[in-house]
C-alpha atoms as a PDB file:
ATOM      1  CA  UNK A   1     263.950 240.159 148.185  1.00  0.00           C
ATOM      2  CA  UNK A   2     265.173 243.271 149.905  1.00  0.00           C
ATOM      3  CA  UNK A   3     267.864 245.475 149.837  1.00  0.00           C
ATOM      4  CA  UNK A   4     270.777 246.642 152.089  1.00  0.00           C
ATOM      5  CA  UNK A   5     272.545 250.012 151.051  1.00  0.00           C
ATOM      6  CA  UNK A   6     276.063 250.877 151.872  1.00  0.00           C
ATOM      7  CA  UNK A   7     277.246 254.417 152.004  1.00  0.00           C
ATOM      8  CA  UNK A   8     275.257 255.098 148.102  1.00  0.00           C
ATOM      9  CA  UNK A   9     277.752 252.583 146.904  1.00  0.00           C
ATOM     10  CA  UNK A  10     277.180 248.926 147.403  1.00  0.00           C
ATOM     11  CA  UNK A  11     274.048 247.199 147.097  1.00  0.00           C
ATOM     12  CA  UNK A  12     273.161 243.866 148.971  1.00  0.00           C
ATOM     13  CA  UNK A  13     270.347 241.336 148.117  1.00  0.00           C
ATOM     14  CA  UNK A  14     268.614 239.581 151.038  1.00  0.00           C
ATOM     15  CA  UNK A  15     265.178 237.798 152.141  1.00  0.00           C
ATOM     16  CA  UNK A  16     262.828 240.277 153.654  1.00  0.00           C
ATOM     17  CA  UNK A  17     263.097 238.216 157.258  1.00  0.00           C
ATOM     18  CA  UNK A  18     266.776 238.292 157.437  1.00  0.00           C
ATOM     19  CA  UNK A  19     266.979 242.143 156.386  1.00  0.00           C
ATOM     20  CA  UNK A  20     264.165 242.330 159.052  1.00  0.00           C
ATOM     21  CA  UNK A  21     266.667 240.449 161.684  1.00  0.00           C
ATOM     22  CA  UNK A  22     269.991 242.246 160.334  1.00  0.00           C
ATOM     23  CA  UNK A  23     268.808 245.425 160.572  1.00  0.00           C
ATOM     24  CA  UNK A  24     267.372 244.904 164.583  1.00  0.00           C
ATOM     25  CA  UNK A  25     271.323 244.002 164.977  1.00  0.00           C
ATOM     26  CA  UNK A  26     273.080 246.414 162.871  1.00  0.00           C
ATOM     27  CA  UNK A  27     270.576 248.996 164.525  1.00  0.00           C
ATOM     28  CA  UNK A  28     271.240 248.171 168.276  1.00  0.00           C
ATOM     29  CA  UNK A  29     275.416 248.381 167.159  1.00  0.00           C
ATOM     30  CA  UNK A  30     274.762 251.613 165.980  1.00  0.00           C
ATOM     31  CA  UNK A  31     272.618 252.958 168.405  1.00  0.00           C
ATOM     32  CA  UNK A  32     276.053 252.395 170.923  1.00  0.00           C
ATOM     33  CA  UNK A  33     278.152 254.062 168.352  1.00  0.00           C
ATOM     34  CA  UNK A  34     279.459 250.667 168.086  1.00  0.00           C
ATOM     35  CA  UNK A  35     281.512 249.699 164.565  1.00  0.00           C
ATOM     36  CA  UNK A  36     281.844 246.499 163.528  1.00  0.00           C
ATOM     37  CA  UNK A  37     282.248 244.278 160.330  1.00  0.00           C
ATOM     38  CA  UNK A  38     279.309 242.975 158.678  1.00  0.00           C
ATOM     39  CA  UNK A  39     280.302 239.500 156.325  1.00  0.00           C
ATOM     40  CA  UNK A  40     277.434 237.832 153.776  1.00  0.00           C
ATOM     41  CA  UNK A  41     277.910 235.371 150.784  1.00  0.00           C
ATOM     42  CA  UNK A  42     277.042 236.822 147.308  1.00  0.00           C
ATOM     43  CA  UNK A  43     274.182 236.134 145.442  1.00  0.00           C
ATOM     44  CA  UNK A  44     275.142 233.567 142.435  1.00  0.00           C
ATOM     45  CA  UNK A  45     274.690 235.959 139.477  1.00  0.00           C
ATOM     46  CA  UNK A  46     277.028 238.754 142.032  1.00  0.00           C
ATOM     47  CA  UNK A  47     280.232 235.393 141.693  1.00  0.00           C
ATOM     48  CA  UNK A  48     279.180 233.600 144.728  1.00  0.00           C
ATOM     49  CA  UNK A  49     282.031 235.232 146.637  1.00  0.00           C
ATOM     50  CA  UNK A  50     281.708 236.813 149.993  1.00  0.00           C
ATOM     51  CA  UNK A  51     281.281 240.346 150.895  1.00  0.00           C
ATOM     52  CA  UNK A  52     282.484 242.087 153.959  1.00  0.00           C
ATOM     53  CA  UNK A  53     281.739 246.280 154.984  1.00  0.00           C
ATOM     54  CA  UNK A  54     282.698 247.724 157.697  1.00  0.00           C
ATOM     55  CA  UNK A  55     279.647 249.415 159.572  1.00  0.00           C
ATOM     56  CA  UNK A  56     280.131 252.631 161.496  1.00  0.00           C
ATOM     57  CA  UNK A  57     277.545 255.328 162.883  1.00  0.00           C
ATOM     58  CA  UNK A  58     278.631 257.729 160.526  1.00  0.00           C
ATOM     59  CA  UNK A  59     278.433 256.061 157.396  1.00  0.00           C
ATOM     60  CA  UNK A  60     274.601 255.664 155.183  1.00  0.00           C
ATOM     61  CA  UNK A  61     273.037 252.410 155.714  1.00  0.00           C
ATOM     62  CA  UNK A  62     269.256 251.952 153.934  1.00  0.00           C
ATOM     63  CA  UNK A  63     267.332 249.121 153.774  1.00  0.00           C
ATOM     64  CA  UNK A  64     264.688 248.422 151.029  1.00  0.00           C
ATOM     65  CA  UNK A  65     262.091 245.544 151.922  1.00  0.00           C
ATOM     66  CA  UNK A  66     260.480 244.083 149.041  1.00  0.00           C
ATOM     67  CA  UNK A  67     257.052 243.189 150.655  1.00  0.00           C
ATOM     68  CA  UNK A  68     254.867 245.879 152.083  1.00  0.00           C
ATOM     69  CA  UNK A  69     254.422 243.479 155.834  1.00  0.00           C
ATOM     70  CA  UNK A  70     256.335 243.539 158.095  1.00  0.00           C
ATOM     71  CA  UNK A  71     257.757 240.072 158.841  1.00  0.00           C
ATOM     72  CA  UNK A  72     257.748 238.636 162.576  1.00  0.00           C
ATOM     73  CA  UNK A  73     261.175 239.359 164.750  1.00  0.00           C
ATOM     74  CA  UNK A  74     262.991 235.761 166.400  1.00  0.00           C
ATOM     75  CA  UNK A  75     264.395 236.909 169.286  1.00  0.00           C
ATOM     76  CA  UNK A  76     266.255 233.831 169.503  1.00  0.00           C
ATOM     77  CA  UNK A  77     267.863 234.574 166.144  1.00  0.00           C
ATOM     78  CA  UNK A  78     268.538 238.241 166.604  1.00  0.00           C
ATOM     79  CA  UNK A  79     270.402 237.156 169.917  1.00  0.00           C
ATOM     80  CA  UNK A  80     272.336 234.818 167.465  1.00  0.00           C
ATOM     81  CA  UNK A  81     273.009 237.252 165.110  1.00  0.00           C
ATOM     82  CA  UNK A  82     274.069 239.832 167.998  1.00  0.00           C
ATOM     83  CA  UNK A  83     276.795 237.114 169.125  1.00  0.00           C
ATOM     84  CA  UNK A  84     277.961 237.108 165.966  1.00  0.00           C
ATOM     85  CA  UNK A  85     278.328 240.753 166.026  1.00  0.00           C
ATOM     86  CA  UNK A  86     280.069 241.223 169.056  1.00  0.00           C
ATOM     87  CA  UNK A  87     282.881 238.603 167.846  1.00  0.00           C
ATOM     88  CA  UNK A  88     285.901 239.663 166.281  1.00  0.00           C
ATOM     89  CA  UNK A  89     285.008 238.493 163.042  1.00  0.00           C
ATOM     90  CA  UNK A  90     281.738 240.855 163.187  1.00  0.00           C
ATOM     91  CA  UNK A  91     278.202 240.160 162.137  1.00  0.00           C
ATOM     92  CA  UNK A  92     277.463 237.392 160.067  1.00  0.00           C
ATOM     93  CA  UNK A  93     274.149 235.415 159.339  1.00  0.00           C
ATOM     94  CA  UNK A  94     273.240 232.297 161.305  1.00  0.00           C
ATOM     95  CA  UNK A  95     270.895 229.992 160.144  1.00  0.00           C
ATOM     96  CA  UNK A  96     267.222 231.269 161.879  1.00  0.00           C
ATOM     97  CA  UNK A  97     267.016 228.884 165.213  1.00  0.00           C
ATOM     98  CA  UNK A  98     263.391 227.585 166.282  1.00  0.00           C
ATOM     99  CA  UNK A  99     261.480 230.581 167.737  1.00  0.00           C
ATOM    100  CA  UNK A 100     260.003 228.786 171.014  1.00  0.00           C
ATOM    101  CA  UNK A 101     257.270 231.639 171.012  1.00  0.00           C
ATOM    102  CA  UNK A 102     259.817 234.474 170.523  1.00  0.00           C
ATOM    103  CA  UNK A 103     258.218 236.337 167.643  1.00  0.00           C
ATOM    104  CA  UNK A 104     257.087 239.377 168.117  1.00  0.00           C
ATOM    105  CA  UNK A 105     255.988 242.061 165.458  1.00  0.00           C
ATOM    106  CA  UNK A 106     258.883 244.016 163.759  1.00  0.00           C
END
């Protein structure tokens, strides 16, 4: 289980692939000097509520990966994710599509 960091503040739990995949998105956003909102359902022991930050260049992001691999990159699902991102509502996480021989290493 990895970690997202927002601005020193607010800590996120996620799977090591879809911090992998989140972070290819939330990186390519930023890159642009794009902002954006970023929404995610709560763990059960954080309420089971959802969670929303709003992601801009200037503000800390870190992400902590539990496993010391890698995981492999969908490029289907990071295109997913990106549509996602580019909507109104901002990036939020789709369920990982078949890959159709789309992986490549992270």
């Amino acid at each position: 289980m990895g970690k997202l960091t927002y601005d020193s503040t607010l800590t996120a739990d996620f799977d090591d692939r879809v911090l992998a995949h989140i972070q290819v998105v939330i990186g390519a956003k930023l890159r642009r000097g794009e902002s954006f909102y970023f929404s995610w359902r709560d763990e059960p022991q954080s309420g089971e509520g959802r969670s929303t930050v709003w992601l801009h260049p200037a503000i800390p992001l870190a992400f902590k990966y539990f496993g010391g691999r890698a995981p492999s990159l969908n490029r289907i699902w990071i295109e997913a994710l990106m549509v996602t991102a580019n909507s109104s509502g901002g990036l939020q996480i789709v369920p990982e599509p078949p890959n159709h021989n789309g992986d490549t290493k992270a």
